[in-house]
C-alpha atoms as a PDB file:
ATOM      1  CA  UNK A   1    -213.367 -19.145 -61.722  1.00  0.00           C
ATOM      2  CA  UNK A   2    -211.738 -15.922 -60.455  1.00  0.00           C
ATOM      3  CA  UNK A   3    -210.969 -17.286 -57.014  1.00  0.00           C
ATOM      4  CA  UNK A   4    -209.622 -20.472 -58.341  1.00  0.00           C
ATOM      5  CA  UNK A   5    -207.166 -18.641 -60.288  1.00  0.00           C
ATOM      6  CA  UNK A   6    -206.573 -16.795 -57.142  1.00  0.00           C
ATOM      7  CA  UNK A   7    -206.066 -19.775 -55.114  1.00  0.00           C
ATOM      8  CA  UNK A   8    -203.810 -21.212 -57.450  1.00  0.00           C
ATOM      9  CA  UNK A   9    -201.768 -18.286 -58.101  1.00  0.00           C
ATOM     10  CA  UNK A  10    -200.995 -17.922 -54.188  1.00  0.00           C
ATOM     11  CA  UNK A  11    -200.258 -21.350 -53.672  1.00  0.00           C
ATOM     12  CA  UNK A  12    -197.472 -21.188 -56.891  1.00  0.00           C
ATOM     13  CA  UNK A  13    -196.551 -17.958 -55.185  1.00  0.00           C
ATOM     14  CA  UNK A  14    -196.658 -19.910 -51.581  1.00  0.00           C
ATOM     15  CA  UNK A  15    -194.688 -22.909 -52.946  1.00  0.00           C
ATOM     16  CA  UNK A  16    -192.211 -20.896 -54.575  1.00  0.00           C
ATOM     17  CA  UNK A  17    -191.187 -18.899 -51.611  1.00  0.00           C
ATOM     18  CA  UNK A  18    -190.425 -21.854 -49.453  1.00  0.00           C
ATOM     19  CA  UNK A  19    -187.394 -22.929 -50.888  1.00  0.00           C
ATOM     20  CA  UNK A  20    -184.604 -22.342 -48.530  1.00  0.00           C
ATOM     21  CA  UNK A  21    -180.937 -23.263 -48.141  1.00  0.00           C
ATOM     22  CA  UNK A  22    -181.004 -25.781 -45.348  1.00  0.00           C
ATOM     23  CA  UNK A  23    -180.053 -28.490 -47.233  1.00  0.00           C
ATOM     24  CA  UNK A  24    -177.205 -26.364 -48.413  1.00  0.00           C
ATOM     25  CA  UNK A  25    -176.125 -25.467 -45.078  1.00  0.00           C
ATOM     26  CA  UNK A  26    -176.185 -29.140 -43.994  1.00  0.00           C
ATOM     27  CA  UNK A  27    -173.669 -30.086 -46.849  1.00  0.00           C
ATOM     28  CA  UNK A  28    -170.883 -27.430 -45.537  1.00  0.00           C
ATOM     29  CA  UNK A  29    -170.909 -28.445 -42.161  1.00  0.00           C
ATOM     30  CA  UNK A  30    -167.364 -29.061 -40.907  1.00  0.00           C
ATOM     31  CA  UNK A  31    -166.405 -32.900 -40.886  1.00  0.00           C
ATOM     32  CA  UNK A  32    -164.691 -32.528 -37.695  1.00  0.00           C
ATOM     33  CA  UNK A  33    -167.540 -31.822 -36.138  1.00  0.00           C
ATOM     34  CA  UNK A  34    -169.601 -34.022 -37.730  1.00  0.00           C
ATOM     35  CA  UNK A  35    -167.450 -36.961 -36.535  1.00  0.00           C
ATOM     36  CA  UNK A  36    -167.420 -35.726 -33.069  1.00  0.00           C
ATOM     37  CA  UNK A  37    -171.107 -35.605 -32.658  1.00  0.00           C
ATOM     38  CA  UNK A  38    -171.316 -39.119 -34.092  1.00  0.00           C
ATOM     39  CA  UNK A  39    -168.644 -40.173 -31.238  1.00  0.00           C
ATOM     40  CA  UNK A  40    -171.468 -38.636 -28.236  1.00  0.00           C
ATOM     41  CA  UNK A  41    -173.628 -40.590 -26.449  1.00  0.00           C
ATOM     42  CA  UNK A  42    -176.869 -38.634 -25.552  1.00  0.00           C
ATOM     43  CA  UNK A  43    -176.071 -37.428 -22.134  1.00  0.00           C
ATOM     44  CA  UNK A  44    -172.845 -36.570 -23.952  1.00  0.00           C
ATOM     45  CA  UNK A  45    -175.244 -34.214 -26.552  1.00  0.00           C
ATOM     46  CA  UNK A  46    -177.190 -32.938 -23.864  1.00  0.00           C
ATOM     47  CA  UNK A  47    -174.344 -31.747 -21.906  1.00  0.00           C
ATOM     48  CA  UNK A  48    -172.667 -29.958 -24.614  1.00  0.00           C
ATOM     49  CA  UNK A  49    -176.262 -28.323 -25.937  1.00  0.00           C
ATOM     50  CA  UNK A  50    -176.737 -26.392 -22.182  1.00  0.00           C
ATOM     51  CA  UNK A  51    -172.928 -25.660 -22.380  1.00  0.00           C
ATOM     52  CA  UNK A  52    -173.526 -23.644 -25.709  1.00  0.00           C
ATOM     53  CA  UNK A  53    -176.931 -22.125 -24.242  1.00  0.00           C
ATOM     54  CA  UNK A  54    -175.026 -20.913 -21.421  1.00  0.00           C
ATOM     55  CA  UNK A  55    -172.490 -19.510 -23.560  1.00  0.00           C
ATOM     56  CA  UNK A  56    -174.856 -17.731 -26.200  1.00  0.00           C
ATOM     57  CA  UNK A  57    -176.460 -16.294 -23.115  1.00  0.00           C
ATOM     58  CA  UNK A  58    -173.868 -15.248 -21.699  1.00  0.00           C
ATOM     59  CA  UNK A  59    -172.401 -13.112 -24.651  1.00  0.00           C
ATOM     60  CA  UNK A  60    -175.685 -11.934 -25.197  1.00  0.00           C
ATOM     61  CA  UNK A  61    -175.704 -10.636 -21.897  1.00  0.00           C
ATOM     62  CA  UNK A  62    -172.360  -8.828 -22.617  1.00  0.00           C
ATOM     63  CA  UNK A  63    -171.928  -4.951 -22.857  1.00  0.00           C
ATOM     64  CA  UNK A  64    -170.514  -5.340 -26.174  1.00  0.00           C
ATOM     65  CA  UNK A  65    -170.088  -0.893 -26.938  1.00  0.00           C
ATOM     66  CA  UNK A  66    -166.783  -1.600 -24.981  1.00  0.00           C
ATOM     67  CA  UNK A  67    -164.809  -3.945 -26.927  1.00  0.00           C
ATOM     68  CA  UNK A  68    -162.955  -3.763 -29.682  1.00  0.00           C
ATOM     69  CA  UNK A  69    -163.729  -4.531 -33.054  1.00  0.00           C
ATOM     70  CA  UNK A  70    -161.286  -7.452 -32.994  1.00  0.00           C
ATOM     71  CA  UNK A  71    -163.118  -8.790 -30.084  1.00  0.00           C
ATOM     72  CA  UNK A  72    -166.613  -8.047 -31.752  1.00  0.00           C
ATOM     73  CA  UNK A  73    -165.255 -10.149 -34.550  1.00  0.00           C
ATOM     74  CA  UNK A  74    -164.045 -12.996 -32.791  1.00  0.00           C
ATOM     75  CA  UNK A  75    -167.503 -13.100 -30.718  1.00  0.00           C
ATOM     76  CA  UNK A  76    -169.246 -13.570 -33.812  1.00  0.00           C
ATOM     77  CA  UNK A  77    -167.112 -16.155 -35.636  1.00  0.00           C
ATOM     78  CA  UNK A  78    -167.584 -18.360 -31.936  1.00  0.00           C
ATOM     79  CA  UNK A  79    -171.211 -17.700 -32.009  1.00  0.00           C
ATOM     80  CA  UNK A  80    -171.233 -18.867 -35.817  1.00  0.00           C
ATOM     81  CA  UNK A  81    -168.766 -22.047 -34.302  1.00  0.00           C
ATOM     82  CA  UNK A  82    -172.017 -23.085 -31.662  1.00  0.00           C
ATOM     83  CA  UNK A  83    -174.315 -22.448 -33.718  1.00  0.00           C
ATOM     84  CA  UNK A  84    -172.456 -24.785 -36.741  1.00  0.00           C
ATOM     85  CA  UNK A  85    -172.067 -27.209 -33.556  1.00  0.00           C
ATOM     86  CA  UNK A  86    -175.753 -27.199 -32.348  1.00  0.00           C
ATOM     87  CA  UNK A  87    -177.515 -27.445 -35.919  1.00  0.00           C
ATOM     88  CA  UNK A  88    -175.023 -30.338 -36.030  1.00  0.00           C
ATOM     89  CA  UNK A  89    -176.393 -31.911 -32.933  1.00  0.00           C
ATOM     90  CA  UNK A  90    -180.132 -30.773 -34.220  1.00  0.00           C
ATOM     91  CA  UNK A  91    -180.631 -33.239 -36.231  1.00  0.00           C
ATOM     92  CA  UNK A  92    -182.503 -31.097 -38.853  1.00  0.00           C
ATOM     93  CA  UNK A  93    -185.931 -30.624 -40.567  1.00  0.00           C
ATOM     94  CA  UNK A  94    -188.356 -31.516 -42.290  1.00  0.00           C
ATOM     95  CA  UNK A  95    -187.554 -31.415 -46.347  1.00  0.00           C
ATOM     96  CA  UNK A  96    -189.912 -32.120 -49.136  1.00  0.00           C
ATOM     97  CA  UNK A  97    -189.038 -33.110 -52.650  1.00  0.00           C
ATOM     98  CA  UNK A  98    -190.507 -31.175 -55.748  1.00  0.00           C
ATOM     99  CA  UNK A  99    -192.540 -34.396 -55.987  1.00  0.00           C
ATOM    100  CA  UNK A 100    -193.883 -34.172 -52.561  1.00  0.00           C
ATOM    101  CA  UNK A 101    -194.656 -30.473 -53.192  1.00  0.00           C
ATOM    102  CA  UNK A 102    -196.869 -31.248 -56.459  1.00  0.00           C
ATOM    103  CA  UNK A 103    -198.717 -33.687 -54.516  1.00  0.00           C
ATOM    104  CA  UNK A 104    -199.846 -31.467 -52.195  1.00  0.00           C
ATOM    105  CA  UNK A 105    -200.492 -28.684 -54.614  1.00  0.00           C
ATOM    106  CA  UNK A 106    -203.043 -31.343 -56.439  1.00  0.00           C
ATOM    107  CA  UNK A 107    -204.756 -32.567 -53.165  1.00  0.00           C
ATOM    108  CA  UNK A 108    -205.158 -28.902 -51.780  1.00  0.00           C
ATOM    109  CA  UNK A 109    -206.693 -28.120 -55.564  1.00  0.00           C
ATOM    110  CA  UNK A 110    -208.802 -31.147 -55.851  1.00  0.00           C
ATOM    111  CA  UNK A 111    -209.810 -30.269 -51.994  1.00  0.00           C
ATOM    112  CA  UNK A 112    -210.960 -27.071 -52.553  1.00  0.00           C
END
């Protein structure tokens, strides 16, 4: 009886916790962009994903101690730009409805 309780207890706990905000994120995506991925035909996508590899790289590979804070700033706000851009080109996840969730609670309880 005790371990049941345990088991269900870390799966609320488990189910609970996964929640995140990627379906949030998705919604404030810039329209822009989303139109402009739309327009790209795969070679098009592909193109543009090792041109923002090579550029995340490449500013990782940067001494950044030397610059200024205004250029710190601006490095971020382009990294948060590609990485907008790429999540854009992504495609996404995998999301599951509270529904979906239950269901698996009650097969993972009636499994074990």
């Amino acid at each position: 009886m005790k371990k049941k309780i345990y088991l269900l207890a870390t799966t609320m706990l488990l189910c609970l916790a996964a929640f995140n905000s990627n379906a949030a994120t998705l919604a404030t995506n810039n329209a822009t962009t989303n139109a402009a991925v739309a327009n790209m035909s795969a070679d098009q996508k592909q193109a543009r994903m090792e041109e923002i590899k090579a550029r995340v790289m490449e500013i990782k590979a940067m001494d950044k101690s030397q610059l200024s804070k205004e250029d710190r700033k601006e490095l971020r706000t382009e990294l948060k730009g590609l990485k907008k851009e790429s999540r854009a080109m992504g495609g996404g996840g995998i999301y599951l409805s509270v529904g979906a969730i239950i269901i698996i609670i009650l097969v993972l309880i009636l499994i074990l």
